[in-house]
Protein backbone atom coordinates (compact mmCIF):
# COMPACT_ATOMS: atom_id res chain seq x y z
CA UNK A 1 -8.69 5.85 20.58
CA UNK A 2 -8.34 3.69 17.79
CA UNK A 3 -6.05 1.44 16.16
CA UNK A 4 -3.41 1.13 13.32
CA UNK A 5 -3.67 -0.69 10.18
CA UNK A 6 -0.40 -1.24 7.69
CA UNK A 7 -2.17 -0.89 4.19
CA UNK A 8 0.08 -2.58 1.77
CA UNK A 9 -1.16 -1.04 -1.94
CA UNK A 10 -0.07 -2.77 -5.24
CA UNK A 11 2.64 -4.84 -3.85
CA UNK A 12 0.73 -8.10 -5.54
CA UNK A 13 2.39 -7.00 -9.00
CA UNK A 14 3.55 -8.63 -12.11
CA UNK A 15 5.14 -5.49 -13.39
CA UNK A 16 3.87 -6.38 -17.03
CA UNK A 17 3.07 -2.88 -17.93
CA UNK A 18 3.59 0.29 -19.71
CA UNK A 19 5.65 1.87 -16.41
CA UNK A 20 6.85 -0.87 -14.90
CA UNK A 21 10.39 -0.07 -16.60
CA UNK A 22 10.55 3.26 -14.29
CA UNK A 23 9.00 1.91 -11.54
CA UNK A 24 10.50 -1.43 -10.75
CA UNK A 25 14.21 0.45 -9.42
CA UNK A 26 12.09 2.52 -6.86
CA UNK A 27 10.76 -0.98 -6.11
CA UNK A 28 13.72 -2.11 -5.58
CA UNK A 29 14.96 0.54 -3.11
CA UNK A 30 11.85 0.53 -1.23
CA UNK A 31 11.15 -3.13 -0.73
CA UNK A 32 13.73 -3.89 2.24
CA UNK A 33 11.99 -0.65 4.11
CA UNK A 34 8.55 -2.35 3.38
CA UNK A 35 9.52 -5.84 4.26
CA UNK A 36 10.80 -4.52 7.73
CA UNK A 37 7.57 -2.13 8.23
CA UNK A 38 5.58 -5.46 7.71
CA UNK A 39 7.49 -7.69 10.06
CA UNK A 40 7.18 -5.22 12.66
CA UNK A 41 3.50 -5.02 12.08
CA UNK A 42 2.33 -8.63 12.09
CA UNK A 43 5.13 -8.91 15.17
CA UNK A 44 2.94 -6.20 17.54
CA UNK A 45 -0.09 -7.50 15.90
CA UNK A 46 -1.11 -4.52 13.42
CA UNK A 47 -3.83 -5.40 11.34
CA UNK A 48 -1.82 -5.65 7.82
CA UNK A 49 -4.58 -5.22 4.66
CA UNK A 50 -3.57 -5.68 0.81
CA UNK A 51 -5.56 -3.42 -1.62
CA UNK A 52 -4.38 -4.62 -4.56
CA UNK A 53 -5.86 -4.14 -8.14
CA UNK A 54 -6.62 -7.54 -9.71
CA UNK A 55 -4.94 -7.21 -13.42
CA UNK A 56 -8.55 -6.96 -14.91
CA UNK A 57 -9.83 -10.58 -14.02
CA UNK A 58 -13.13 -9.98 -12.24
CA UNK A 59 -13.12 -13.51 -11.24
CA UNK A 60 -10.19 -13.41 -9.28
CA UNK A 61 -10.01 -13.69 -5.58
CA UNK A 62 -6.51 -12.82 -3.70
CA UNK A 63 -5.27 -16.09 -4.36
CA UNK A 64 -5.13 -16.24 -7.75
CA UNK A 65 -3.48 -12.43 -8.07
CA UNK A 66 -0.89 -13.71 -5.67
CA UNK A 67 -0.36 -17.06 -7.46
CA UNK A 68 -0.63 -14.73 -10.93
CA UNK A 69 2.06 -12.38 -9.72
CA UNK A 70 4.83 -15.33 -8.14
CA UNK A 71 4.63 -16.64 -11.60
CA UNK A 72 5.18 -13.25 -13.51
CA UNK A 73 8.82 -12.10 -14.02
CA UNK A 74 9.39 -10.41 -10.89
CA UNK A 75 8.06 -12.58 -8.57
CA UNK A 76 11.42 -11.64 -6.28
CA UNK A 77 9.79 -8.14 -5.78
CA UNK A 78 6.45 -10.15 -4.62
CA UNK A 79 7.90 -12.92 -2.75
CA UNK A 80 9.06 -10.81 -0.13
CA UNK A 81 5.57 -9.19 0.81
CA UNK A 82 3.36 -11.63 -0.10
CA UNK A 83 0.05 -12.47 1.92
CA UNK A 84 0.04 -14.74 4.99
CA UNK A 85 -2.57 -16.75 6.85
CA UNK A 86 -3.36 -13.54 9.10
CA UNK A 87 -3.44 -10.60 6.12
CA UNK A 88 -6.69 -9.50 4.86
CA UNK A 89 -7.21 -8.44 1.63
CA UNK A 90 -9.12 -5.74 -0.35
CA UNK A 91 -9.50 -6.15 -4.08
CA UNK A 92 -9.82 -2.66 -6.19
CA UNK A 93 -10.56 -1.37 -9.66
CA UNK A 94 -8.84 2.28 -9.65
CA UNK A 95 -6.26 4.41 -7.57
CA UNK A 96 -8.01 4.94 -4.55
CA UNK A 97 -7.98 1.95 -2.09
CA UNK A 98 -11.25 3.31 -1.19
CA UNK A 99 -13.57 3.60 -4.42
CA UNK A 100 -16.21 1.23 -4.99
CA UNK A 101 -14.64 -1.19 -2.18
CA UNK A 102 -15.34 -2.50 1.20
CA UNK A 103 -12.44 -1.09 2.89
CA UNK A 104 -13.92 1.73 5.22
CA UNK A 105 -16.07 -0.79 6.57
CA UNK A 106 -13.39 -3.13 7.23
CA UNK A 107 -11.46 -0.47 9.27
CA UNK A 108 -14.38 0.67 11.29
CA UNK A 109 -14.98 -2.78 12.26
CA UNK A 110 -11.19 -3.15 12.74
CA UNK A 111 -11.74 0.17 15.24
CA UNK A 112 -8.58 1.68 12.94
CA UNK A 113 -8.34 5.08 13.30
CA UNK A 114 -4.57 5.51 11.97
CA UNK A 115 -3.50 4.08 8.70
CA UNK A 116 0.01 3.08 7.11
CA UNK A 117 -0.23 3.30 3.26
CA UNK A 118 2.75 1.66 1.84
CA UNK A 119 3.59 0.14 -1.48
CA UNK A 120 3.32 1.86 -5.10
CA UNK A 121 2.42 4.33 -6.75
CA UNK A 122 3.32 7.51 -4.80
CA UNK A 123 2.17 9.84 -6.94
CA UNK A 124 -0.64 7.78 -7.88
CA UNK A 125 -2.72 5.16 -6.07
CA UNK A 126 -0.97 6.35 -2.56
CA UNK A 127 -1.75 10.28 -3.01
CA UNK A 128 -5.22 9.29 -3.78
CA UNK A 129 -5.60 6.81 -1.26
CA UNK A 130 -4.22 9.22 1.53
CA UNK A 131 -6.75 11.90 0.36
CA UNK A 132 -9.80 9.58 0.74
CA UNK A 133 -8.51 8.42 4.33
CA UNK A 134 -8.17 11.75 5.19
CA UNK A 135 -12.00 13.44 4.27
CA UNK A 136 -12.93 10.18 6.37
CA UNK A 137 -11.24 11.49 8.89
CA UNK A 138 -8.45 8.78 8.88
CA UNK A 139 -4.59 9.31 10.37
CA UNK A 140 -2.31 8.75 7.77
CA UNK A 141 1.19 8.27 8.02
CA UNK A 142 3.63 7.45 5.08
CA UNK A 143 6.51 5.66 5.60
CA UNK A 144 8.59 7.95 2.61
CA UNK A 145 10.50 4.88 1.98
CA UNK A 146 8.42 2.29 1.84
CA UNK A 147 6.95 4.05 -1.23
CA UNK A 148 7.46 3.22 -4.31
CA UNK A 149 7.36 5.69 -7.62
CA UNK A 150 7.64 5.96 -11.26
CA UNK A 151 8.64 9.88 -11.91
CA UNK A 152 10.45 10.89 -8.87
CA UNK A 153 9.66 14.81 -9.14
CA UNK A 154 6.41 13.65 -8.78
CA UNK A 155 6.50 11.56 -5.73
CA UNK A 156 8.39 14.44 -4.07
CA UNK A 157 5.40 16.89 -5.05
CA UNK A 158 2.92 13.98 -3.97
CA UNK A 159 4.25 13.89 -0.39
CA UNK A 160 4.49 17.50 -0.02
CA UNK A 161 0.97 17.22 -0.73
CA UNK A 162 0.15 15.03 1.57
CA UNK A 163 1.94 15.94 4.25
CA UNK A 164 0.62 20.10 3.89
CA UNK A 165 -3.23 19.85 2.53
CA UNK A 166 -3.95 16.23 4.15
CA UNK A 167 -2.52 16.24 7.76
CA UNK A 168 -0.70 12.96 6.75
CA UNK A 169 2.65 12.56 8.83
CA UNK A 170 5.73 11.72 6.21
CA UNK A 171 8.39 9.78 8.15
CA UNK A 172 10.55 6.87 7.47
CA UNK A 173 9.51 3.31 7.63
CA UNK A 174 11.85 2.65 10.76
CA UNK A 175 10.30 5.62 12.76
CA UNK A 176 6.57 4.86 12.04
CA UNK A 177 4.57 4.80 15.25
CA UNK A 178 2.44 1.00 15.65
């Protein structure tokens, strides 16, 4: 059997866009569920990966999207889950954590067998995300919340989704299995 990864999407943000106005209060809300999911997962030593996007700058490496975000205008909504020494970290160009990126290698040489997507957007870059771990044959679990959303009706019909066509187990952060 394999092991469990805590996949951290989007959560390197500067909320500087079109949605961010709907999306930062579900943010908000989900943020102290995330920040205990990811304590507990560098505590039992879970391998914890940020797939992030990288605000268009094909140059950039992590460093400079996490240096780019703690000087945007919510940096208190990055602060909290930001990188450390130990985190790896995925850079992407579209929803899926999995298109066009090295991730799927990095979890078979990891041995994961089980990921954790947490972070933002439910309906969006996690529903797509969870689909692509799942035709690889992937556990998923999502922590409900330690999502994040911008149209909750959505997120609701996202999970449903995932949880009925994709095998994915929908729980809360505090009850995830590491």
């Amino acid at each position: 059997m394999g092991k469990d990864a805590l996949i951290l999407i989007d959560m390197i943000n500067t909320y500087e866009h079109p949605d961010a106005e709907f999306l930062i209060p579900s943010v908000r809300r989900a943020l102290p569920h995330i920040v205990r999911l990811l304590a507990r997962a560098r505590a039992e030593g879970v391998p914890v990966i940020y797939v992030n996007d990288n605000f268009g700058e094909w140059r950039s490496h992590h460093g400079e999207i996490v240096e780019t975000a703690l000087a945007g205008p919510r940096a208190e909504l990055v602060r909290p889950v930001q990188p450390d020494a130990d985190s790896l970290f995925v850079i992407k160009a579209r929803h899926s954590i999995f298109y066009e990126t090295p991730l799927a290698y990095l979890l078979s040489q990891l041995d994961v067998d089980h990921v954790i997507l947490s972070g933002q957007v439910t309906e969006q870059c996690v529903l797509y995300s969870a689909l692509d771990a799942h035709i690889r044959h992937l556990r998923v679990t999502i922590p409900e919340n330690a999502v994040a959303h911008i149209h909750s009706d959505l997120a609701e019909a996202a999970l449903l989704m995932m949880e009925r066509n994709m095998r994915a187990t929908i729980t809360a952060a505090e009850t995830v299995e590491l």
